[in-house]
C-alpha atoms as a PDB file:
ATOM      1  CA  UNK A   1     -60.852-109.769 117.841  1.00  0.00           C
ATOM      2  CA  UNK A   2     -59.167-107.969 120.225  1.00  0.00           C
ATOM      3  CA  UNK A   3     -59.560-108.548 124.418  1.00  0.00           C
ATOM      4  CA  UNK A   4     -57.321-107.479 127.242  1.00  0.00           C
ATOM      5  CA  UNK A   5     -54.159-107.157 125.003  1.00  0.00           C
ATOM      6  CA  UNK A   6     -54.733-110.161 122.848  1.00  0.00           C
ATOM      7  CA  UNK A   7     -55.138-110.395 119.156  1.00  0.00           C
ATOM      8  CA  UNK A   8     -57.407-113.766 118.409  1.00  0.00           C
ATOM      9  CA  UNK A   9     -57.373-114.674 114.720  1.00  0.00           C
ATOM     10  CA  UNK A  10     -57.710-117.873 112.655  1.00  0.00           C
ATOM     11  CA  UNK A  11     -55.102-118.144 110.019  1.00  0.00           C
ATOM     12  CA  UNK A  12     -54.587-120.595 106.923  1.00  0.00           C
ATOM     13  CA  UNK A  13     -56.045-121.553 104.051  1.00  0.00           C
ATOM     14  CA  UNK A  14     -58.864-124.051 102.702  1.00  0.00           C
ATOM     15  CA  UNK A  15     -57.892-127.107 104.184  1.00  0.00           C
ATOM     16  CA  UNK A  16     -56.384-126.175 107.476  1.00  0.00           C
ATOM     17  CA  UNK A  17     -55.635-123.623 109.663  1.00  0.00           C
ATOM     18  CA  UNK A  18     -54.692-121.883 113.169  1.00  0.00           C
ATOM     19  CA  UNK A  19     -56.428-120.198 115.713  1.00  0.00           C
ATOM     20  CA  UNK A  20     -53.964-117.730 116.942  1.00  0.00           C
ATOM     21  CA  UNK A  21     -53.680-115.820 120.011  1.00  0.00           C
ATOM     22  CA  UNK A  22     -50.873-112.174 119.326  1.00  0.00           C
ATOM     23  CA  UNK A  23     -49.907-110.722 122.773  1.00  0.00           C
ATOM     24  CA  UNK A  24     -50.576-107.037 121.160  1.00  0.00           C
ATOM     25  CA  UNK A  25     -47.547-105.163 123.190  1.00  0.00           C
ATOM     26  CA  UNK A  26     -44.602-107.425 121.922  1.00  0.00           C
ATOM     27  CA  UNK A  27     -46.370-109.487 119.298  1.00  0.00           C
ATOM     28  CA  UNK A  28     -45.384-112.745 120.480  1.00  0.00           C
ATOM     29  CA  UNK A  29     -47.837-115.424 120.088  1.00  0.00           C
ATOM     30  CA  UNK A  30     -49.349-116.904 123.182  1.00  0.00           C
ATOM     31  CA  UNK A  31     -50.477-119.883 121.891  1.00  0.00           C
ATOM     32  CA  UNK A  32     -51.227-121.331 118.709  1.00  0.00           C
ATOM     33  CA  UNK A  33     -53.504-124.138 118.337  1.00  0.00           C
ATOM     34  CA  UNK A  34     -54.656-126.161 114.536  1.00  0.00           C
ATOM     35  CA  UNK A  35     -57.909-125.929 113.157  1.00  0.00           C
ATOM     36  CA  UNK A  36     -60.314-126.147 109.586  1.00  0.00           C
ATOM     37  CA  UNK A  37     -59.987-123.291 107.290  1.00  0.00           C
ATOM     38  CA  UNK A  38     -60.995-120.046 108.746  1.00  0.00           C
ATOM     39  CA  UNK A  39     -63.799-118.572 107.234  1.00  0.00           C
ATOM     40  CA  UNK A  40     -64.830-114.920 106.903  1.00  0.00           C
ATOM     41  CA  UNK A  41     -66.418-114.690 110.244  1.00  0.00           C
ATOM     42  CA  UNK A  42     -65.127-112.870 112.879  1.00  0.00           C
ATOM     43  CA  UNK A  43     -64.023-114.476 116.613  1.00  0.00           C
ATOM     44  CA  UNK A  44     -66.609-113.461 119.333  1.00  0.00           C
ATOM     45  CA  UNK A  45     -66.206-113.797 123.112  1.00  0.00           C
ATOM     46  CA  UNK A  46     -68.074-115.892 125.555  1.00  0.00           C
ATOM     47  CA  UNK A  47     -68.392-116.102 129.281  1.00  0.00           C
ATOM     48  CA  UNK A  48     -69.861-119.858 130.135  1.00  0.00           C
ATOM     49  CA  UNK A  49     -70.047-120.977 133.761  1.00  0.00           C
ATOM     50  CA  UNK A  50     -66.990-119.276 134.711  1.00  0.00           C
ATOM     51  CA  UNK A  51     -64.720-119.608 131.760  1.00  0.00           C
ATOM     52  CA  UNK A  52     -64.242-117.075 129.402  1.00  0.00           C
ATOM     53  CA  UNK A  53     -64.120-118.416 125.926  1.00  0.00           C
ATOM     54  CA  UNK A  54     -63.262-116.971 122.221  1.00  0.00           C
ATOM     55  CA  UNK A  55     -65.576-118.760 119.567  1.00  0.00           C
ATOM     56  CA  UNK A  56     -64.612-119.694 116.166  1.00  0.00           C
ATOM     57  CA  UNK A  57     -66.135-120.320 113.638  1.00  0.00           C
ATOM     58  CA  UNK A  58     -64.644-122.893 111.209  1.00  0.00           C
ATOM     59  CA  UNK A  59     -65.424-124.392 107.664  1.00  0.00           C
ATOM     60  CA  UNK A  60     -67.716-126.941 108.905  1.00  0.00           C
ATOM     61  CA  UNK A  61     -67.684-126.672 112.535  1.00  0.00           C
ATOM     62  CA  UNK A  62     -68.067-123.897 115.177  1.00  0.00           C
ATOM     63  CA  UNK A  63     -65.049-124.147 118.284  1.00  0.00           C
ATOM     64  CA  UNK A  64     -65.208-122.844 121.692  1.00  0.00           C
ATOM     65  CA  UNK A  65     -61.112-122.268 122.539  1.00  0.00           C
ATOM     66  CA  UNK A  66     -60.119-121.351 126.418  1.00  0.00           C
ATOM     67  CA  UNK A  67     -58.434-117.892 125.938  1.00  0.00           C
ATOM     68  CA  UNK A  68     -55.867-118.399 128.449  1.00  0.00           C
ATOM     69  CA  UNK A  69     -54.227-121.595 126.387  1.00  0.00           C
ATOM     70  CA  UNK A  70     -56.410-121.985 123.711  1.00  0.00           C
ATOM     71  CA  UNK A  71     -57.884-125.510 124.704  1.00  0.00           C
ATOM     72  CA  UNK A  72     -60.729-126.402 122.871  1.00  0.00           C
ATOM     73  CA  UNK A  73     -63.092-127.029 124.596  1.00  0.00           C
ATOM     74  CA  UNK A  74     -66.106-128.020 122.812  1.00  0.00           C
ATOM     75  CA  UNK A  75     -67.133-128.236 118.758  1.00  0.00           C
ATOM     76  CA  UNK A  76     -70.216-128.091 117.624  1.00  0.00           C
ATOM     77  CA  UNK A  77     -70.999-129.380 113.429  1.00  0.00           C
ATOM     78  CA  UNK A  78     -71.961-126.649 111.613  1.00  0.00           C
ATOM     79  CA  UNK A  79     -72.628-128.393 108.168  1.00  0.00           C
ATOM     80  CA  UNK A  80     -73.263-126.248 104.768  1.00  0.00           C
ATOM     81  CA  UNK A  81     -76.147-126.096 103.042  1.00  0.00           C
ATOM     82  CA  UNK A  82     -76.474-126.301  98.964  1.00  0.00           C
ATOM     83  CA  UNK A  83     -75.403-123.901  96.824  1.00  0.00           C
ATOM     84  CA  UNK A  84     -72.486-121.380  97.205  1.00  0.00           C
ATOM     85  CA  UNK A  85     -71.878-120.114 100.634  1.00  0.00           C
ATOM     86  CA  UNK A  86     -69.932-117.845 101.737  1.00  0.00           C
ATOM     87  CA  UNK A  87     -69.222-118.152 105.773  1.00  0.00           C
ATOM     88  CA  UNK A  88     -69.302-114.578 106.429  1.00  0.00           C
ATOM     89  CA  UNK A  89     -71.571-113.765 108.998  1.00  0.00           C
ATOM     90  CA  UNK A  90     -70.048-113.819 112.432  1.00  0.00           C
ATOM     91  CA  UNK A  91     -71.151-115.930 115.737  1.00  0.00           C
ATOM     92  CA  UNK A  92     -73.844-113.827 117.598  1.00  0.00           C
ATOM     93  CA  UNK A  93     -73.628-114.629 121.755  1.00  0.00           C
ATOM     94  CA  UNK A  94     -75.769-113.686 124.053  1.00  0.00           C
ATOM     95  CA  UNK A  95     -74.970-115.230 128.004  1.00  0.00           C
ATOM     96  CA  UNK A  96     -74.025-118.940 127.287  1.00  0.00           C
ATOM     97  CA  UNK A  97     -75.942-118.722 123.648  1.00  0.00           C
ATOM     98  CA  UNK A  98     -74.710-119.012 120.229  1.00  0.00           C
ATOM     99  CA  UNK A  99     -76.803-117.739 117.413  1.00  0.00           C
ATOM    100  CA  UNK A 100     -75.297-118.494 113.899  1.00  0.00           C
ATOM    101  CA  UNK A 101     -76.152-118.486 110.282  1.00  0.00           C
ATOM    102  CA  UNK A 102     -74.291-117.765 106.684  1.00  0.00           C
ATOM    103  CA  UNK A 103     -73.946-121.609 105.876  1.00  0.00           C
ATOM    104  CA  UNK A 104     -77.148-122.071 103.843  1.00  0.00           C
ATOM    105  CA  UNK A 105     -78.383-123.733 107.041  1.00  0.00           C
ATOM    106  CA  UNK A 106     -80.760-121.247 108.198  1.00  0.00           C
ATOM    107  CA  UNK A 107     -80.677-119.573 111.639  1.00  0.00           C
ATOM    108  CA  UNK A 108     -79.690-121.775 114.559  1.00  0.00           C
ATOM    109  CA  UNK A 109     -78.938-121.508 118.073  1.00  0.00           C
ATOM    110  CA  UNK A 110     -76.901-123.709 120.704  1.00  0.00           C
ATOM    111  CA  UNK A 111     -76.725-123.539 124.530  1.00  0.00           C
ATOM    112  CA  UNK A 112     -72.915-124.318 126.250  1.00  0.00           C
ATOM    113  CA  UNK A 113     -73.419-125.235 129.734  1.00  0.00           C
ATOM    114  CA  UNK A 114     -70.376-126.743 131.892  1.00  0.00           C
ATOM    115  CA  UNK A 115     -71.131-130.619 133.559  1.00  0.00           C
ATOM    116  CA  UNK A 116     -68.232-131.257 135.558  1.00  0.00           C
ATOM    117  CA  UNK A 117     -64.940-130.343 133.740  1.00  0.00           C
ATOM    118  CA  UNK A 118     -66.520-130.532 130.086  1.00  0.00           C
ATOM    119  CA  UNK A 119     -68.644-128.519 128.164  1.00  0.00           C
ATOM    120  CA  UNK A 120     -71.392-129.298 126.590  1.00  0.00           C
ATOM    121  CA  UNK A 121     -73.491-127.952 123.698  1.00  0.00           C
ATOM    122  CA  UNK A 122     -77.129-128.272 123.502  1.00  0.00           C
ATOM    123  CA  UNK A 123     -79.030-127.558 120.085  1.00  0.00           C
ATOM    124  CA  UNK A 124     -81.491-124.997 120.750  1.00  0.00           C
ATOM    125  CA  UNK A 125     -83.582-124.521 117.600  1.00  0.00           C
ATOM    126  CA  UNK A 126     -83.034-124.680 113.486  1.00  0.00           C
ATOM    127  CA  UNK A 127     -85.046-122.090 111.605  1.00  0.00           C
ATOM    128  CA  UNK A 128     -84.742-123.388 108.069  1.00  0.00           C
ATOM    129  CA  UNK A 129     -86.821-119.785 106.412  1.00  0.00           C
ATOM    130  CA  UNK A 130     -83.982-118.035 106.051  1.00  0.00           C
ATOM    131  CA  UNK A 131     -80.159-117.940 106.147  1.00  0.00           C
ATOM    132  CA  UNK A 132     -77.642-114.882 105.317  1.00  0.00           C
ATOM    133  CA  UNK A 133     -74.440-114.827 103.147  1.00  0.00           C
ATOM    134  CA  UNK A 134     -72.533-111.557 104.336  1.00  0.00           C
ATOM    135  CA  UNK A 135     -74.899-109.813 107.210  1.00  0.00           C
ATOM    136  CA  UNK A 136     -73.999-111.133 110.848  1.00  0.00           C
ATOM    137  CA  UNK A 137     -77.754-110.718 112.847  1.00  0.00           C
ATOM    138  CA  UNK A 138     -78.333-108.140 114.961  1.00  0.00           C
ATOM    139  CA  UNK A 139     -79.597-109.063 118.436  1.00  0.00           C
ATOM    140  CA  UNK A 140     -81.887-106.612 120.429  1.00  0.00           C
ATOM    141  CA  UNK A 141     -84.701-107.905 123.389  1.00  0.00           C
ATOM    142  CA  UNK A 142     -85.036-110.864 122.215  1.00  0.00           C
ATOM    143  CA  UNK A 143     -84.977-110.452 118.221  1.00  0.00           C
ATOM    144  CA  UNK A 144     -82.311-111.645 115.332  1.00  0.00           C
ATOM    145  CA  UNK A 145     -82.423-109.185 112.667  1.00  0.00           C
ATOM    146  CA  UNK A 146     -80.424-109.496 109.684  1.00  0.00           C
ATOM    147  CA  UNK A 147     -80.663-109.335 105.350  1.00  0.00           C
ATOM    148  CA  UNK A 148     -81.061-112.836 104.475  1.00  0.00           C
ATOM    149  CA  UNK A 149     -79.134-114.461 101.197  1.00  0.00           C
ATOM    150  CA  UNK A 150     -82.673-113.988  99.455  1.00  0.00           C
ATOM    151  CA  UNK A 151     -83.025-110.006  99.609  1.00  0.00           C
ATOM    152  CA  UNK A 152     -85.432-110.003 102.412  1.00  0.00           C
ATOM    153  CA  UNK A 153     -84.638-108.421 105.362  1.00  0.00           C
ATOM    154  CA  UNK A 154     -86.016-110.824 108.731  1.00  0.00           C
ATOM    155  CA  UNK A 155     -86.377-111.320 112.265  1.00  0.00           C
ATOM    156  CA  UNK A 156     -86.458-113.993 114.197  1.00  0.00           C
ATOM    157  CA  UNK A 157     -88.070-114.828 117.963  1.00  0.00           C
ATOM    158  CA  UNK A 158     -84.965-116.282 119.947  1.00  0.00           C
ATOM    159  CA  UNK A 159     -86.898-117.303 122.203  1.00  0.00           C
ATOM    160  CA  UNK A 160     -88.272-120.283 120.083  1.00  0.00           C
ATOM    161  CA  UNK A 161     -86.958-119.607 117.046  1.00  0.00           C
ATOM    162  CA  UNK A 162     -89.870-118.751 114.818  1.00  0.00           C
ATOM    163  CA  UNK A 163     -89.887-116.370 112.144  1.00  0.00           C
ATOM    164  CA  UNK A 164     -91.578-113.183 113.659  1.00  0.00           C
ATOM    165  CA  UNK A 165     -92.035-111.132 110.186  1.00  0.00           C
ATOM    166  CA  UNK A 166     -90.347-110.815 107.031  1.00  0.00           C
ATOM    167  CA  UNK A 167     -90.095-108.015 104.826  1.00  0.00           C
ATOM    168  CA  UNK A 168     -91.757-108.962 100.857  1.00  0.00           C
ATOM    169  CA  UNK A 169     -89.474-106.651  99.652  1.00  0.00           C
ATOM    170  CA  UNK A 170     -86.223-107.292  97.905  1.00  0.00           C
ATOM    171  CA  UNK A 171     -83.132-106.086  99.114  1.00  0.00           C
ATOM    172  CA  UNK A 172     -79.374-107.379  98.270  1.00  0.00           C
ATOM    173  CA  UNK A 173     -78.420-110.041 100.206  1.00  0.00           C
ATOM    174  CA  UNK A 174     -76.099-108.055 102.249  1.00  0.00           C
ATOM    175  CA  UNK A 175     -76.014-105.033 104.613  1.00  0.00           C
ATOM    176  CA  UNK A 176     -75.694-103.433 107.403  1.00  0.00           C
ATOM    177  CA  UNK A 177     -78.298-103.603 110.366  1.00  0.00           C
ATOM    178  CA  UNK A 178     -77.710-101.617 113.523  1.00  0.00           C
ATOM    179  CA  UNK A 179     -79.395-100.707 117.040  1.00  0.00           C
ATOM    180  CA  UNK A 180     -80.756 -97.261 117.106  1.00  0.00           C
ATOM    181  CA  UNK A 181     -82.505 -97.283 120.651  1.00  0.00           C
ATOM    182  CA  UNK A 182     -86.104 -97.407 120.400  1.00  0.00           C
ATOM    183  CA  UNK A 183     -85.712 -98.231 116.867  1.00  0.00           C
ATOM    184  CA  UNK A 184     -83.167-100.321 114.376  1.00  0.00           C
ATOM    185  CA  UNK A 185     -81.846 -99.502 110.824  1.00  0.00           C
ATOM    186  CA  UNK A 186     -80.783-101.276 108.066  1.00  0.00           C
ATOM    187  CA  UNK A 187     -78.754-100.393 104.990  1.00  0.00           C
ATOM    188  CA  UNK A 188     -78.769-102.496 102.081  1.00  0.00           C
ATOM    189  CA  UNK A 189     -75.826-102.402  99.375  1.00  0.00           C
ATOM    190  CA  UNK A 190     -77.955-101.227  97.195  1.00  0.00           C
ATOM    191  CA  UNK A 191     -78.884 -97.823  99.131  1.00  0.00           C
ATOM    192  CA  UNK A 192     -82.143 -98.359 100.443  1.00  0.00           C
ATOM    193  CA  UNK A 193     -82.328 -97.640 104.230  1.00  0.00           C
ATOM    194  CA  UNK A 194     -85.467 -99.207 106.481  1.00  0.00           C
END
């Protein structure tokens, strides 16, 4: 990810890792701080009660990291389900929420709020239906919409985290689902556009 001239990545391998922050004009790092494994996903940005943070998310944990020094400030368990997983699909945040999937988990969301000088994270809901393996969700008014690890292409309500429809319909578990306007569009990997 990169924000106001900085390069945030997590680096290493299975067992352990770095979260990294590259100042992009020279390249130096800024500050380095140790971690899990990275996974796949991608670092996303979030404004909380005044502090701007960069999320990660980790092998078995997400991490909310201050992006001046890269403090953690708050973890939150993100535990894998059964079966293979592949943590692919990317943090989705929307004001001080965190929407995240790709663990086998289902679709969850937390709420960081700031008491004092700590953070705090507050489990929202756990919608067990579905879960995705390579497709981070799409959020539009309200709506998660994303190709879950079974084929089926879903939305969810985030407002209490209910399954709003599912398509019967078999996909491939991954894709790509975008905002159109009045209207969104997803591409499966095996062609078929909806």
């Amino acid at each position: 990810l990169i924000s106001e001239g900085i390069c945030y990545a997590a680096l290493g391998g299975p067992q352990s890792g770095n979260f990294v922050a590259f100042n992009l004009s020279s390249g130096a790092v800024k500050w380095k701080t140790a971690g899990e494994g990275p996974s796949y996903a991608s670092p996303v940005l979030l404004a909380a009660d005044g502090s701007k943070q960069i999320i990660f998310q980790e092998q078995t944990k997400l991490a909310g990291l201050n992006t001046a020094d890269g403090k953690i400030l708050w973890e939150y368990p993100t535990p894998i389900g059964t079966g293979r997983v592949q943590i692919a699909s990317s943090p989705v945040v929307d004001k001080n929420r965190i929407y995240f999937t790709g663990l086998n988990n289902g679709v969850n969301a937390i709420e960081i709020k700031k008491q004092g000088n700590e953070f705090t994270v507050n489990k929202l809901f756990s919608n067990p239906d579905f879960s995705t393996a390579y497709c981070t969700p799409l959020l539009k008014d309200g709506f998660l919409y994303a190709f879950a690890n079974n084929g089926r292409l879903f939305c969810v309500n985030t407002a209490n985290g209910q399954t709003a429809w599912s398509d019967d319909r078999a996909f491939q578990n991954f894709g790509s689902v975008v905002d159109a306007g009045s209207v969104v569009i997803a591409l499966s990997s095996n062609s078929n556009l909806v």
